[in-house]
Structure formats: C-alpha cells, structure tokens
Protein backbone atom coordinates (compact mmCIF):
# COMPACT_ATOMS: atom_id res chain seq x y z
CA UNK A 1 100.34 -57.24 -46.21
CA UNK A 2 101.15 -53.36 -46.28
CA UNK A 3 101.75 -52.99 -49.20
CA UNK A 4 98.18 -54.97 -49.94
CA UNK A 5 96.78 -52.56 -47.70
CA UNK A 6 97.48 -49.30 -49.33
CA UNK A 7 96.68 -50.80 -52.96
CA UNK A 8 93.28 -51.46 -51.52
CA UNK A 9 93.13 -47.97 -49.96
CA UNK A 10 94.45 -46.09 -53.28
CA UNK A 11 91.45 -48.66 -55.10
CA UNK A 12 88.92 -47.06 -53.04
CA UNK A 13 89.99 -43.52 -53.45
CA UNK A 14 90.28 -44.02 -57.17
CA UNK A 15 86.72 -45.39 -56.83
CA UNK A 16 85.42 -41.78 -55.24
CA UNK A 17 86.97 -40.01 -57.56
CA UNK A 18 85.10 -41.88 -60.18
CA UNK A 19 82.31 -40.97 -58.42
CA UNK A 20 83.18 -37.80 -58.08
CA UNK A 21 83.39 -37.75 -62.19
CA UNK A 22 80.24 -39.63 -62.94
CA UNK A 23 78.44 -37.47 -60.59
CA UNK A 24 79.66 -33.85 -61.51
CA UNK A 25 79.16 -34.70 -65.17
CA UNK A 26 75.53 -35.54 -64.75
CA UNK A 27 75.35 -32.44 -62.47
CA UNK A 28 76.49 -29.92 -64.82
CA UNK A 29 74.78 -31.25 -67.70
CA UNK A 30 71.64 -31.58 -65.60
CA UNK A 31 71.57 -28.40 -63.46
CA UNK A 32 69.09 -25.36 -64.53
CA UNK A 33 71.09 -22.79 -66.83
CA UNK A 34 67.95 -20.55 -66.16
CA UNK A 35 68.56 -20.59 -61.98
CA UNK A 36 72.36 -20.27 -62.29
CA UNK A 37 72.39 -17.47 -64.40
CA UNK A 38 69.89 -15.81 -62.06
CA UNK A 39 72.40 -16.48 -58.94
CA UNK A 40 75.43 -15.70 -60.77
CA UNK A 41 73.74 -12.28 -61.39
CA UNK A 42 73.06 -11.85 -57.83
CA UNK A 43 77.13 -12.23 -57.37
CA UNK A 44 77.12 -15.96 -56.48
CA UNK A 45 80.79 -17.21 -57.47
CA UNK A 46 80.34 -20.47 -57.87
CA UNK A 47 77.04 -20.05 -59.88
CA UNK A 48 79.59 -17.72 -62.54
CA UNK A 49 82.26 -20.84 -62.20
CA UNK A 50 79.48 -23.10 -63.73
CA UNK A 51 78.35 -20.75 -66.40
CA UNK A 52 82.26 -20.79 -67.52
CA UNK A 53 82.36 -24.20 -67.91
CA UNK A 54 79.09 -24.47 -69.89
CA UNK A 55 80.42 -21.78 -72.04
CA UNK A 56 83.32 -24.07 -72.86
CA UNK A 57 81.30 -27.45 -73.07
CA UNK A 58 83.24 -29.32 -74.92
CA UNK A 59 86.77 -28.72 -72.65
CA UNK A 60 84.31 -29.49 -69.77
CA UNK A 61 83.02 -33.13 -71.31
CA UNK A 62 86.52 -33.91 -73.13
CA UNK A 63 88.09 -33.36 -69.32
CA UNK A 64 85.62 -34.85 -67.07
CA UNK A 65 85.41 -38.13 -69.52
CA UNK A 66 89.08 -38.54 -69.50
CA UNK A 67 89.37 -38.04 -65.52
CA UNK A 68 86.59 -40.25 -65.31
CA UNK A 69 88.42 -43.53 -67.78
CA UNK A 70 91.58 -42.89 -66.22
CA UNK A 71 90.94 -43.33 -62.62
CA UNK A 72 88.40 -46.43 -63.67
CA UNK A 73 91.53 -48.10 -65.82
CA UNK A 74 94.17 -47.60 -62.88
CA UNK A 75 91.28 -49.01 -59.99
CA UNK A 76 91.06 -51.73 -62.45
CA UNK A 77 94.91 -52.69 -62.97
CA UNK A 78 95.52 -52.28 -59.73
CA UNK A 79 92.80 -54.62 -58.50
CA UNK A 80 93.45 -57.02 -60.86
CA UNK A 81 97.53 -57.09 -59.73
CA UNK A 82 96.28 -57.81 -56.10
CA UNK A 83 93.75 -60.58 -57.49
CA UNK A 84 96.10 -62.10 -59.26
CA UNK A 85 98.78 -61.82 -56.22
CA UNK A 86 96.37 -63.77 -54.30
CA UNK A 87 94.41 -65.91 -56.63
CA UNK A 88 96.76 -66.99 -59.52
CA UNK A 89 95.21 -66.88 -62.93
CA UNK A 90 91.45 -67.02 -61.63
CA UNK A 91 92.40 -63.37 -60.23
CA UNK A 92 91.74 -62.01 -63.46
CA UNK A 93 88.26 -63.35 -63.82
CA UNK A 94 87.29 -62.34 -60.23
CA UNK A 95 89.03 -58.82 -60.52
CA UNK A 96 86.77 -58.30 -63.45
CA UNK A 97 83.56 -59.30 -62.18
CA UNK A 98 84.06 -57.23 -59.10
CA UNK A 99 85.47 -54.25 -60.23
CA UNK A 100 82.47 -54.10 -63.06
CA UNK A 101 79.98 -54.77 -60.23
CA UNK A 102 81.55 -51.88 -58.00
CA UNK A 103 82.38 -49.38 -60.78
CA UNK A 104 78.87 -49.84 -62.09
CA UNK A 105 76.43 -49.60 -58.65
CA UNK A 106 79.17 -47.10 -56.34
CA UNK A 107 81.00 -45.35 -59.03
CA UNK A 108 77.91 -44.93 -61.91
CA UNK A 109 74.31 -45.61 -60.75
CA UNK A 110 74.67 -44.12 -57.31
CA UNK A 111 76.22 -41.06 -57.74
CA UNK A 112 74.91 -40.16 -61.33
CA UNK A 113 71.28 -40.95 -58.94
CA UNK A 114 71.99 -38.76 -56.52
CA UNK A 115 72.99 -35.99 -59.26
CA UNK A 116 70.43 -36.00 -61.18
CA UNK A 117 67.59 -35.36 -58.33
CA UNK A 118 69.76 -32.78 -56.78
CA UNK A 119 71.37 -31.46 -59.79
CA UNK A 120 71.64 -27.55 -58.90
CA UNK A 121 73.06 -28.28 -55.64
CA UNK A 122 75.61 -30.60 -56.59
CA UNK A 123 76.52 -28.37 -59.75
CA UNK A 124 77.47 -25.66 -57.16
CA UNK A 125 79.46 -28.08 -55.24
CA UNK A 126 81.68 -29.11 -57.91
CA UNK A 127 81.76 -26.37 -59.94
CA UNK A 128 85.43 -25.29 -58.08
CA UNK A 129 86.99 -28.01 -58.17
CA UNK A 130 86.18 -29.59 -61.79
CA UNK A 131 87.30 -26.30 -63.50
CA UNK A 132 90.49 -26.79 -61.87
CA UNK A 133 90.16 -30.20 -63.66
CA UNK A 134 89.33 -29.01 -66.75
CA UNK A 135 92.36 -26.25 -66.29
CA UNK A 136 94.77 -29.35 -65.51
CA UNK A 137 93.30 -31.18 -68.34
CA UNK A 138 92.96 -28.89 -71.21
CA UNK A 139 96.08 -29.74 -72.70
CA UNK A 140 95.07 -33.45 -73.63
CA UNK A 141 91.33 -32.18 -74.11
CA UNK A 142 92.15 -29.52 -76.65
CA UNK A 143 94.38 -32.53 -78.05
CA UNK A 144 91.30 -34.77 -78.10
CA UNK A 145 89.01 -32.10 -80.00
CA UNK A 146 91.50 -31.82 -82.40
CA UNK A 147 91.49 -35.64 -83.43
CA UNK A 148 87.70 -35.25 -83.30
CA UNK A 149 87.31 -32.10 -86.02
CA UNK A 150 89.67 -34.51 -87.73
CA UNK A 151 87.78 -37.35 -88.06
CA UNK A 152 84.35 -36.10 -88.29
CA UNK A 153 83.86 -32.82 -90.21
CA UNK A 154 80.45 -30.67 -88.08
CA UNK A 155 81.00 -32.51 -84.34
CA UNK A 156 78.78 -29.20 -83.23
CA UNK A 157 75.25 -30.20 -83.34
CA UNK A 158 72.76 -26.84 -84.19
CA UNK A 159 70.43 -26.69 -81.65
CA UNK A 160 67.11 -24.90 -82.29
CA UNK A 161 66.61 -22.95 -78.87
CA UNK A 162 63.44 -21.46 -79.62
CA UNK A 163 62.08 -24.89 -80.03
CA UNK A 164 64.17 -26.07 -76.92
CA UNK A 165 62.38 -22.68 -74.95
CA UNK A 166 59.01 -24.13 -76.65
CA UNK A 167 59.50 -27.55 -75.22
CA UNK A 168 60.04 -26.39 -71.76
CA UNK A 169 57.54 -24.19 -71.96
CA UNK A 170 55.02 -26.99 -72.85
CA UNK A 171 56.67 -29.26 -70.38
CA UNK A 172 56.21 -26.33 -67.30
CA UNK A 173 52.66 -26.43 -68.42
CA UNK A 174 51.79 -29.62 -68.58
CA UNK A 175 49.80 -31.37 -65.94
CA UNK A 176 49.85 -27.83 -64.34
CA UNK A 177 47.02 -25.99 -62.74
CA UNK A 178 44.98 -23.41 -64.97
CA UNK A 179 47.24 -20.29 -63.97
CA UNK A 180 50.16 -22.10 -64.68
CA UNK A 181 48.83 -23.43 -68.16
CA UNK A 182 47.83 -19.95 -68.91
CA UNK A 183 51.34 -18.56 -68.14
CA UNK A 184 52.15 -20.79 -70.29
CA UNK A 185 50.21 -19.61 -73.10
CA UNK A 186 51.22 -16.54 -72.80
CA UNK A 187 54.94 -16.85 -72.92
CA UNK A 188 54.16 -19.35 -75.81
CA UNK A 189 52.25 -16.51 -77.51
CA UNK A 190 55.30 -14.06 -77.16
CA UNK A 191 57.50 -16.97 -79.22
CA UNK A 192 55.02 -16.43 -81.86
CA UNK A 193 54.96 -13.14 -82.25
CA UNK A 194 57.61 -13.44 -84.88
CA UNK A 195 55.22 -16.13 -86.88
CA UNK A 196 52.51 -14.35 -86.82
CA UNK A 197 52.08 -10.64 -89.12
CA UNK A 198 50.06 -7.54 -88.99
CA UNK A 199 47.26 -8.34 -91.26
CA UNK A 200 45.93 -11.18 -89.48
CA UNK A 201 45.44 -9.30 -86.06
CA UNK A 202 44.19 -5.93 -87.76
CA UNK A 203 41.03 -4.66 -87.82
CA UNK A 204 39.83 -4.46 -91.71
CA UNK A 205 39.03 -1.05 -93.20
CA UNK A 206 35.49 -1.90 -93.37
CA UNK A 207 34.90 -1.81 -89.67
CA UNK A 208 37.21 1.14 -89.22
CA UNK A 209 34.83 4.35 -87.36
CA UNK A 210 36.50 7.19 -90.27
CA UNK A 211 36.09 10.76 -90.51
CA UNK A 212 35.47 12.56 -93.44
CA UNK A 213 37.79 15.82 -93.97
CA UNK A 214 35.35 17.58 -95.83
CA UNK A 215 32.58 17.74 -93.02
CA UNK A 216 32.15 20.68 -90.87
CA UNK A 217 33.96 20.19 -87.24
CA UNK A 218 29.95 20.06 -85.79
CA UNK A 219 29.18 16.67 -87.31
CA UNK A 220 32.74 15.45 -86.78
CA UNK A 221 31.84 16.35 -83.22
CA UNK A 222 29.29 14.43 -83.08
CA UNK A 223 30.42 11.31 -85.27
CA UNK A 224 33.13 10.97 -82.51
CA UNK A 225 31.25 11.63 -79.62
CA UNK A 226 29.01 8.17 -81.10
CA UNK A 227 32.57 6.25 -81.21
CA UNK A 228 33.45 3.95 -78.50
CA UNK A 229 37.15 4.67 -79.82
CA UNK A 230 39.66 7.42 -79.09
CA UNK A 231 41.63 7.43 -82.76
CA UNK A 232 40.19 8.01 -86.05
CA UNK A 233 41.91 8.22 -89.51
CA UNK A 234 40.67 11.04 -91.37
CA UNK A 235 40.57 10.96 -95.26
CA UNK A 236 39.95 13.37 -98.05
CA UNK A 237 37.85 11.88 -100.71
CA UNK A 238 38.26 8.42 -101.48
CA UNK A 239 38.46 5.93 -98.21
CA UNK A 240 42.05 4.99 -99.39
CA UNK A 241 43.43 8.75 -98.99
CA UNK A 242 44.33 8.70 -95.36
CA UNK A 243 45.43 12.13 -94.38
CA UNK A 244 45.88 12.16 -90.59
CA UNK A 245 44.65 10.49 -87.42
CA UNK A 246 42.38 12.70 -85.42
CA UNK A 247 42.33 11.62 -81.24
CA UNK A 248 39.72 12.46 -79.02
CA UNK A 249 41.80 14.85 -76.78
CA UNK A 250 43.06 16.89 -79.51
CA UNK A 251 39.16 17.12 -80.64
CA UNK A 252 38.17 18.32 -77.54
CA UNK A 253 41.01 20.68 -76.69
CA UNK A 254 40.29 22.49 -80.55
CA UNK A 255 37.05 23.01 -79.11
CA UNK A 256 38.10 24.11 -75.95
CA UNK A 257 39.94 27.21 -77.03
CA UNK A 258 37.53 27.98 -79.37
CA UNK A 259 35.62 30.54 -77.24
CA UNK A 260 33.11 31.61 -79.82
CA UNK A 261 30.72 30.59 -82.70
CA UNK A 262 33.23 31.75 -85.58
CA UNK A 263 36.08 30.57 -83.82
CA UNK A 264 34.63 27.07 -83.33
CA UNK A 265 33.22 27.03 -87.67
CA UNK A 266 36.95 28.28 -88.45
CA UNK A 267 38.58 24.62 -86.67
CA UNK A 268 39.61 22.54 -89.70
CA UNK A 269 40.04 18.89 -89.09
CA UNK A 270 43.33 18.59 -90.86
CA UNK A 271 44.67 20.85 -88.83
CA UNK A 272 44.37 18.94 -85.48
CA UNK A 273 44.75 15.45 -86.77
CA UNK A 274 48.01 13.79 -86.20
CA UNK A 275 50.68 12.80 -88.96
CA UNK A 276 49.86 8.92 -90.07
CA UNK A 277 51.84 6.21 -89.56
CA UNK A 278 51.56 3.34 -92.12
CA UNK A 279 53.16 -0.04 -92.30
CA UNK A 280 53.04 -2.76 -94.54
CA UNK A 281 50.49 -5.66 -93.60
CA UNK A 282 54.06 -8.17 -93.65
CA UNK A 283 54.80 -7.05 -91.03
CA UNK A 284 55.72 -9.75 -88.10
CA UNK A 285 54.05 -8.42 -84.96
CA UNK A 286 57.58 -8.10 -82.90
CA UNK A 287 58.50 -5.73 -85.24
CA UNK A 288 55.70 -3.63 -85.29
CA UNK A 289 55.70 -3.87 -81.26
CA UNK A 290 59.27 -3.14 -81.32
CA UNK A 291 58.54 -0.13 -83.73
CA UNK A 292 55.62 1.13 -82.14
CA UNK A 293 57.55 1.40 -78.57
CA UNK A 294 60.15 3.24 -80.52
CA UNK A 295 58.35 5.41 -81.88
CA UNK A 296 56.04 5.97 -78.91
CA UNK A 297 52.99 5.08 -81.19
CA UNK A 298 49.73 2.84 -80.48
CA UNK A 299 48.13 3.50 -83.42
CA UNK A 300 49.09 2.76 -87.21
CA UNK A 301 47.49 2.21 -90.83
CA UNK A 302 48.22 -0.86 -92.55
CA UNK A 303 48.80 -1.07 -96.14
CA UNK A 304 49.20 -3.90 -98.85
CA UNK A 305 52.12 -4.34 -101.53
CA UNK A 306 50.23 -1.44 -103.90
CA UNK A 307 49.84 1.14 -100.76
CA UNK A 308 45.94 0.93 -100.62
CA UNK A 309 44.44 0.61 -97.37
CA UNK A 310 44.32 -2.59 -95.97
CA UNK A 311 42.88 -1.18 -91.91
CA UNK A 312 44.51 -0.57 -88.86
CA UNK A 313 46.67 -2.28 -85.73
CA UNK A 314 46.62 -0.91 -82.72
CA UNK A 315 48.89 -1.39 -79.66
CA UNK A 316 46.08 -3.42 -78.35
CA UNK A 317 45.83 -6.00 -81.19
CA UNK A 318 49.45 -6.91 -80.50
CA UNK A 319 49.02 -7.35 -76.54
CA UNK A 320 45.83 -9.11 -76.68
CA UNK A 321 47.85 -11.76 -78.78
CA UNK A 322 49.89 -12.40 -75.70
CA UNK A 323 47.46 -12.00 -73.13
CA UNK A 324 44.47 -12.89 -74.56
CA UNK A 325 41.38 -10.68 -74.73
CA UNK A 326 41.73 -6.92 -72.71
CA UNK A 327 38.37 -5.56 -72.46
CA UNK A 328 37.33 -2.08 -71.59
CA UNK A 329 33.94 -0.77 -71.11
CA UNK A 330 33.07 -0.40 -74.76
CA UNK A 331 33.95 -3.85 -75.42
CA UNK A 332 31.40 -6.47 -76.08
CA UNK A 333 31.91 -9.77 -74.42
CA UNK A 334 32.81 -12.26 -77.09
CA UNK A 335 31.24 -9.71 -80.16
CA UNK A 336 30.48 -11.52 -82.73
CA UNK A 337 30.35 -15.17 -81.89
CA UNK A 338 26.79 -16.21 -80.49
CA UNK A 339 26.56 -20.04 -78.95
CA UNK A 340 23.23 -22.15 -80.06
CA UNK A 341 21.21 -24.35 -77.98
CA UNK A 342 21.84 -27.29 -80.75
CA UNK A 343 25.71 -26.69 -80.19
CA UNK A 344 26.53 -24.76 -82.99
CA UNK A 345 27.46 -21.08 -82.97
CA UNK A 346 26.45 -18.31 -85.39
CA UNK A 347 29.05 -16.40 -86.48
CA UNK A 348 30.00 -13.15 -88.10
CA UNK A 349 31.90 -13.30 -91.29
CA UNK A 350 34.72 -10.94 -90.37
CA UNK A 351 35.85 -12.57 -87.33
CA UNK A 352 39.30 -13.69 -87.19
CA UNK A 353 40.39 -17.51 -87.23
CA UNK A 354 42.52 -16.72 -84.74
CA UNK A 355 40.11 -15.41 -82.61
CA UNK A 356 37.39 -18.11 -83.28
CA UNK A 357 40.54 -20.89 -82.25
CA UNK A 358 41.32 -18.81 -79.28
CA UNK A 359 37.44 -18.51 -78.35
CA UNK A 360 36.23 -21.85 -79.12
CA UNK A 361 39.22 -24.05 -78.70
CA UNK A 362 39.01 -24.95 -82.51
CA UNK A 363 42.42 -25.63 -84.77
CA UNK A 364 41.15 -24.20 -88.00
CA UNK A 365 44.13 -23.08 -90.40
CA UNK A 366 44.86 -19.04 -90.75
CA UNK A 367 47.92 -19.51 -93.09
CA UNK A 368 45.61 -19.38 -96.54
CA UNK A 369 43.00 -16.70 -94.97
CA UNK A 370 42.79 -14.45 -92.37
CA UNK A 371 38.50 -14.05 -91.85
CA UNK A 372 36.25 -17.26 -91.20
CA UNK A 373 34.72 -15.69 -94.27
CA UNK A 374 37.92 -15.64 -96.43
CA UNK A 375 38.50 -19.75 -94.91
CA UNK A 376 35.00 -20.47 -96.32
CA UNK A 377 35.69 -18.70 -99.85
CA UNK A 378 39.36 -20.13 -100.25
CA UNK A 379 38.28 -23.78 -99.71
CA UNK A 380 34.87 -23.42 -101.45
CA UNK A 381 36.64 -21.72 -104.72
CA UNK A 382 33.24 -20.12 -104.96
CA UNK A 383 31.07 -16.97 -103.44
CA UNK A 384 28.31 -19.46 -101.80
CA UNK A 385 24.81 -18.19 -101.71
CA UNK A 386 22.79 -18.16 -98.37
CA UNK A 387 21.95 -21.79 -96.96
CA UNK A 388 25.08 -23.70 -98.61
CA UNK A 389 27.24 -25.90 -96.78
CA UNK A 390 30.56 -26.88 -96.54
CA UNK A 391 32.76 -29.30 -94.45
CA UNK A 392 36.18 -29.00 -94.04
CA UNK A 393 38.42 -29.75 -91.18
CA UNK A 394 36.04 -31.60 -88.95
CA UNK A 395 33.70 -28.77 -89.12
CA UNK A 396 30.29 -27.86 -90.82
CA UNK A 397 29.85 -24.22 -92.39
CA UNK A 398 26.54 -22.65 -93.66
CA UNK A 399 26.34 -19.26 -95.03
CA UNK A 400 23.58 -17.73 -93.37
CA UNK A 401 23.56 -14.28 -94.60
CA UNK A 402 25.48 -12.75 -97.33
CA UNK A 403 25.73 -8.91 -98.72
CA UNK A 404 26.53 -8.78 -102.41
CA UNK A 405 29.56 -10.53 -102.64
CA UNK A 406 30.41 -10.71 -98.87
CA UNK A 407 29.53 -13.33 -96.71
CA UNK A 408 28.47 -11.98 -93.62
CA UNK A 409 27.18 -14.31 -91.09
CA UNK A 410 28.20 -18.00 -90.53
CA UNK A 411 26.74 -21.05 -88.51
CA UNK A 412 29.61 -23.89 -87.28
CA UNK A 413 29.29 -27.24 -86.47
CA UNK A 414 32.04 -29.34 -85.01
CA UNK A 415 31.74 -32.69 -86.59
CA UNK A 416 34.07 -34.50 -84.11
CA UNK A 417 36.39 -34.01 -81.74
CA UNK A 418 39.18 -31.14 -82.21
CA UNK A 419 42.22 -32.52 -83.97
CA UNK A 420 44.89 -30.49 -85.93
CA UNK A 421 44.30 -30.48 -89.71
CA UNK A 422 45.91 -32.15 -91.67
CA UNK A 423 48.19 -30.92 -94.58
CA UNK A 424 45.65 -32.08 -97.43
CA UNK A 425 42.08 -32.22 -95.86
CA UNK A 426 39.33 -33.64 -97.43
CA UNK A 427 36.61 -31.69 -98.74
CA UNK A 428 33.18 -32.26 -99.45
CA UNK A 429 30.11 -29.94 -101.07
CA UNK A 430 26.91 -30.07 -100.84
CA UNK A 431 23.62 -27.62 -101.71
C-alpha cells in the first residue's frame, strides 16, 4: 500500500510539472515583448531572463516540449502499472481514459487558461526557473534541431515585422476611442513614410512665391513682405535656374545694417540668399527627414531625373504626413476644397490625392498621379474641356474650369459608399 502511495504522489507531481510546462510555454509565447523590454531596461532581472530565452526561441520550445512529453509519458506508465496492479487487463483501458481526462483539463486547459489571461505575470514567474530548463536541456534540444535542419531544409519562417507592427497597430486601434484611433494613424503614417516619396507631398513649382534676382532689393522687399512664407528660392532668368534661397530674417537684417539710401540700392539679393539644397523627387520621405535633420535643413528644391525643377518640400510637408494638417496663421482652413449643398465638393485641380483622401475620407489611388488633376488626365487619356465627366472609382468628376491645357477646378461626386479600388476599375465617358 506504500509503495501505491508514493506512485500516486510522484503521479501528481509529474502532473504539476506538466502544468508547469503547458503553462510557461503559453506564457512566454504570449507575454508582451514590447512591456518586457521596457522593464528589463529599467533593470528588472527577470524581465532580461525572458528576453534571453526569446532570443534563443527555438532552445526555449525544443526544451519546454520535451520537459513537457516526458513528464506526461512517465505520469502515464506509471498510472497505468498501478491500474493494472489493481485492475488486471481492464487497468489499461481505465489508466488511459483517466490519465487523458486529467492531462487534458489539469495539466493543458487550465493552466495554458490561466496563462494566457495573465501572460506577463506568469512569464516573469517562470522565466528563472525554465532557463535553468532550457540550460539542463540544451544538449538533447540542440540534438533535436539538428534532426530538424535535417529533415526539412528553411524550418525558420521570415516574418514580416513591419506588417506584424501594422497589425497591432490596427488591432490597438480598433474599437478604440477617437484619440486612440488617431494615435493610431499617426504611428501608421510613420510606417509609411518609407512608401511614400517627395514628389507627392511637395508643393509644385507653379504655386511656389519666387523671387526674381534681377529686381532691385525695393520690390523684393515688398514681394516678400506680401508672402505669408518665410523662404523663397531666388532664380536668375529662367524659373528652372534656382540660385539661392532667400529667408525673411536674412532680408530684414540686410536692411537693417543698411543705414542709408546708397547703402540699402547697393544690397544684392544673391548675396544674402542661402546656398540651395536640391533632392531628387524619388526620394522616400524618411530619407529626406533623416537628411534634413542631418543637415539641419527645413527647406529643399526638388528636382526630376533631367535636374529641372520639379517645386519644393519643406520640413512641414513631411510632419503633416504624420500628424495630419499643422496650421499657422497664414493657413487657410481646408484651402482648396469647398463642400456643396447637393453633396458634392468643388475642387482645385492641384490638390493632392492624398490630401483629398485624408480630407474627405475618400480611397482614390495616388500611385499613377500625384494631383486630382493629373488622376483625371491619366484615366481620361485626354485634356477634357470644361463640363465633361468622368467616373472612375465610385466617384463622378467634372471639369469645371480649365486654363489652356491645365485643368484647374474640379466638382466630385461620390457615387456610393467608400470602398478601396480595385486593381482594374471600370471606366466609363460621357460628354
């Protein structure tokens, strides 16, 4: 009857130790990489423990599944040897059915529960004592990953983070209240940052306030002084010759020190105006963020593959994709986008798509043009003449007013509701 006893005792701590297993893996698979890191920068030990063990996932799954079979095979055997003891042959039936039914609910379900809704805590826990496991264990589990690379040639599965970090993003969002969503927005914004390149945030070259080198420092005065902006390129004959980049404060310190009427018709505009910087208009906007904090600059001229002048990015343009719009007091609330009682909106030609989808809530393409105007022209194959309509993408277009070849004022419908394009929309024409 002892010796009954203590099987049945050794049974039972084999079972918690099963437990123990099922409930550490889940745990440590389970537990926030993001919050331990955090603690195991504030000097938490056992926070630094578990980012160790992720680091070496493999040794810690390899170990914790073998841990995990061997204790279940030896409760089993040993169960069944006392069954059978007592019951004969039937033993082996009834040690089955009630070592499945007990390994299942008290060694499986309830601790792999109890895991996975407290998964940091419980990651801290264990973290000690499973990589002292894993230390006792690596032997046979550096054994077992051998076999494995043997029989199957790529067992390392490439995980895309950045669409991992997107997907928790989206899932932090979700169901979220409207500071939360537009956190979310934001950090989802900094993701695309890579995706997204200079040209299609810049301000075109035809509404671009420049200054003429060849005027006298009077008018230039006075041309800036009518600017609601701070930077101007200057250019020497043609619009395309960029020369320099006059600001405000250098302006009005020339004229400072100039003390008298000669003094103040002998400034020369070339002379004040800052170096330019150009960059190409391929440029992914991380780059030119990274390049522009390097460089200590908020202010650059974009150029295309032939080095004409495309129009400028500013520091702004970049941070306003991230945070949306940043408006000062020269800013016009939603410029160039007018709502209409009938529920269209009139707008102008040489807004952005991005900024029409970011205004309006709309999912019109930008990868084919960067303008409403140039999405009109690329699907219509043709420069439409005032009153023509389109429909593409759910929407309704109508040139409303159009300079020589530019259209420069748009009305939009939304057909129906907003859906994503798709990759080969229909179109349809009509005059």
């Amino acid at each position: 009857m002892t010796i009954f006893l203590s099987i049945i005792a050794v049974i039972l701590v084999l079972l918690a130790l099963s437990a123990f297993f099922s409930g550490s893996e889940t745990a440590l698979t389970a537990a926030s990489e993001a919050r331990m890191r955090s603690l195991a920068a504030k000097g938490q030990e056992r926070a630094s423990i578990f980012e160790h063990l992720l680091a070496h996932r493999d040794l810690l799954i390899s170990s914790l599944l073998i841990g995990n079979n061997l204790v279940n095979v030896l409760a089993t055997s040993l169960a069944t040897s006392v069954m059978i003891a007592l019951l004969g042959e039937k033993g082996v039936l009834f040690a089955t059915i009630l070592m499945t039914v007990i390994l299942v609910l008290f060694a499986e379900v309830i601790p792999k529960t109890y895991a996975i809704h407290h998964a940091d805590d419980v990651a801290l826990k264990v973290a000690r004592p499973v990589a002292v496991i894993v230390f006792l264990l690596k032997p046979f589990s550096i054994s077992l990953r051998w076999l494995l690379r043997r029989l199957i040639s790529n067992p390392a599965a490439n995980i895309d983070r950045e669409e991992e970090l997107r997907g928790l993003i989206e899932i932090h969002a979700s169901g979220a209240d409207a500071e939360t969503k537009e956190q979310g927005a934001m950090l989802a914004s900094v993701l695309d940052l890579a995706e997204v390149s200079v040209d299609e945030v810049m301000t075109h070259r035809a509404s671009v306030a420049m200054l003429d080198a060849s005027k006298d420092i009077q008018k230039i005065f006075h041309q800036v002084m009518a600017s609601p902006f701070t930077r101007h390129p200057v250019y020497a004959g043609q619009h395309d010759n960029i020369i320099g980049v006059l600001h405000v404060k250098a302006l009005l310190r020339a004229l400072g020190d100039a003390n008298s009427q000669k003094k103040l018709a002998e400034i020369s505009i070339t002379d004040i105006a800052a170096a330019p910087y150009f960059v190409p208009e391929t440029t992914p906007l991380i780059n030119q963020l990274r390049a522009f904090r390097n460089r200590r600059e908020h202010f650059a001229m974009v150029v295309d593959e032939y080095g004409d002048f495309r129009g400028i990015v500013t520091l702004e343009d970049i941070l306003e994709e991230i945070v949306g719009e940043i408006d000062d007091e020269t800013d016009e609330v939603m410029s160039g986008i007018w709502p209409q009682n009938d529920g269209s909106w009139i707008i102008e030609g040489s807004i952005t798509i991005r900024d029409i989808n970011r205004a309006l809530g709309f999912h019109l393409p930008d990868d084919q043009a960067t303008t409403v105007a140039g999405l009109i022209l690329n699907e219509a194959r043709c420069i439409p003449v005032p009153g023509q309509e389109f429909r593409f993408y759910n929407m309704r277009f109508r040139v409303v007013k159009r300079l020589r070849n530019t259209i420069q004022r748009i009305r939009l419908w939304p057909e129906q509701p907003q859906v994503a394009p798709q990759a080969e929309p229909k179109k349809k024409e009509t005059s």
